[in-house]
Protein backbone atom coordinates (compact mmCIF):
# COMPACT_ATOMS: atom_id res chain seq x y z
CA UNK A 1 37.01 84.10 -201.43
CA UNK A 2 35.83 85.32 -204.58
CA UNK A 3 38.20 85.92 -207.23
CA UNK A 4 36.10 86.64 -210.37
CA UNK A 5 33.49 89.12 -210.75
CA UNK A 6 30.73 87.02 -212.34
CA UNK A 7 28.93 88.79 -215.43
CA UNK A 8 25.31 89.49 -215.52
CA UNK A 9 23.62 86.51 -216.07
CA UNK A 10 26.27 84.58 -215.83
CA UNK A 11 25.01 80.53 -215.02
CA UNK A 12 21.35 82.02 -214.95
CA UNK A 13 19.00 79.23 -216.81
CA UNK A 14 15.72 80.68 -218.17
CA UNK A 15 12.57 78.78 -217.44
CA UNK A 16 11.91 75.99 -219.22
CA UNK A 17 15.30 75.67 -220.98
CA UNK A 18 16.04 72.27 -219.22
CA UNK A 19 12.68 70.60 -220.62
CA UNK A 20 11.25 71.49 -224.02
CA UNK A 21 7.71 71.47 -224.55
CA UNK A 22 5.88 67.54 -225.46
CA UNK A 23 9.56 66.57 -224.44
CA UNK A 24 8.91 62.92 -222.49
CA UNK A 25 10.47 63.00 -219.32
CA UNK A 26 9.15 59.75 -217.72
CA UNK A 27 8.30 56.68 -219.59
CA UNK A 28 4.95 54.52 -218.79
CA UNK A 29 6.27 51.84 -216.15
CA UNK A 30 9.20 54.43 -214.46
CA UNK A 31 8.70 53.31 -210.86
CA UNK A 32 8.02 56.64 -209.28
CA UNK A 33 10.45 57.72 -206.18
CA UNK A 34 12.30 61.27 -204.96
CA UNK A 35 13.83 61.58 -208.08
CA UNK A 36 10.98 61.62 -210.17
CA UNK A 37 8.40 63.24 -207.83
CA UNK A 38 10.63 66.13 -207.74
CA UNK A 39 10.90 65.78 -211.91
CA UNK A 40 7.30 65.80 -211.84
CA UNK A 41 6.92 69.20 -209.81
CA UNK A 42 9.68 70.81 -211.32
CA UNK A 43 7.82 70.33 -214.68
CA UNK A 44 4.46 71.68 -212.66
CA UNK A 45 2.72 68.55 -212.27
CA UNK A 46 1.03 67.87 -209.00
CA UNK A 47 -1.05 64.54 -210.13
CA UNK A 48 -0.36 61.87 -212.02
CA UNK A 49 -1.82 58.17 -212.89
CA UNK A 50 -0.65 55.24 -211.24
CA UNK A 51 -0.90 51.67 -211.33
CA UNK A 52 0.22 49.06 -208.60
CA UNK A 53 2.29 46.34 -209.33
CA UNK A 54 -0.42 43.18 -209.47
CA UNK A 55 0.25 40.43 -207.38
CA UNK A 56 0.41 37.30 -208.97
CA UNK A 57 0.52 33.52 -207.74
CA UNK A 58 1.14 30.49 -209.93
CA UNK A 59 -0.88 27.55 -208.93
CA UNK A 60 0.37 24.21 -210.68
CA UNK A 61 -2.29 21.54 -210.78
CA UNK A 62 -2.52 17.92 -211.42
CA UNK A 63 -1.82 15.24 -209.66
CA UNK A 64 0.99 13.96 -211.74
CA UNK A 65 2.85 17.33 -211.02
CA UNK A 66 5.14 17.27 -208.09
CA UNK A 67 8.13 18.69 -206.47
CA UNK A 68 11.32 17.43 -207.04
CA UNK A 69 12.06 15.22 -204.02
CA UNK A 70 14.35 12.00 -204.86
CA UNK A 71 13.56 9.69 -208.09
CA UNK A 72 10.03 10.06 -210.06
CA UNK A 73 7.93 7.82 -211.44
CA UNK A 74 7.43 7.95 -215.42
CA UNK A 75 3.83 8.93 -214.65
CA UNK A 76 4.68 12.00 -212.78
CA UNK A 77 6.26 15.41 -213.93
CA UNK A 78 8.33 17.49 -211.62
CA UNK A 79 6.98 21.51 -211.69
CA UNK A 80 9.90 23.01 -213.45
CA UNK A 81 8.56 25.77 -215.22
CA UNK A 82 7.23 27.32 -212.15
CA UNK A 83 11.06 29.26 -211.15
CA UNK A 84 11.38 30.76 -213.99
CA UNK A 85 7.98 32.34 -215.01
CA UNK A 86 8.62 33.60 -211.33
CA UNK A 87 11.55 35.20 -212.48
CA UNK A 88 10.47 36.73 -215.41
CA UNK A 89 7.25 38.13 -212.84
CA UNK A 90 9.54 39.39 -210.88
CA UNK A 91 12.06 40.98 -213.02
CA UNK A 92 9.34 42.40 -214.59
């Protein structure tokens, strides 16, 4: 049931009073989903550049590098620095 008589106008935006004009909506690196394809037409865009995420593998080499398994000999060196520049990859 309506109980107010809304006034002319009344909650009525005008185009293009949401985003002003050179206003950045997305930042370089937003991963694009709904949300922002529907930003992106509301704004009149209906192309945009893209990059995909690279894949990237670590490869440690040497034969004194090795996994931790059990004691190591002074000679070798156990691959610890492999977890956590996959992290930072990955969090990336």
């Amino acid at each position: 049931m309506i109980e107010v008589i809304p006034k002319h106008g009344q909650d009525i935006r005008k185009k293009g009073s949401d985003i002003s004009k050179e206003q950045l909506v997305l930042k370089s690196g937003t991963k694009i989903s709904p949300i922002e394809l529907g930003l992106l037409a509301s704004i009149g865009l209906s192309s945009v550049k893209v990059y995909k995420r690279p894949k990237v593998a670590i490869l440690s080499t040497g034969d004194e590098v090795r996994r931790k398994t059990g004691s190591m000999s002074l000679r070798e060196n156990c691959s610890k620095n492999n977890f956590p520049i996959l992290f930072h990859l990955s969090s990336a």
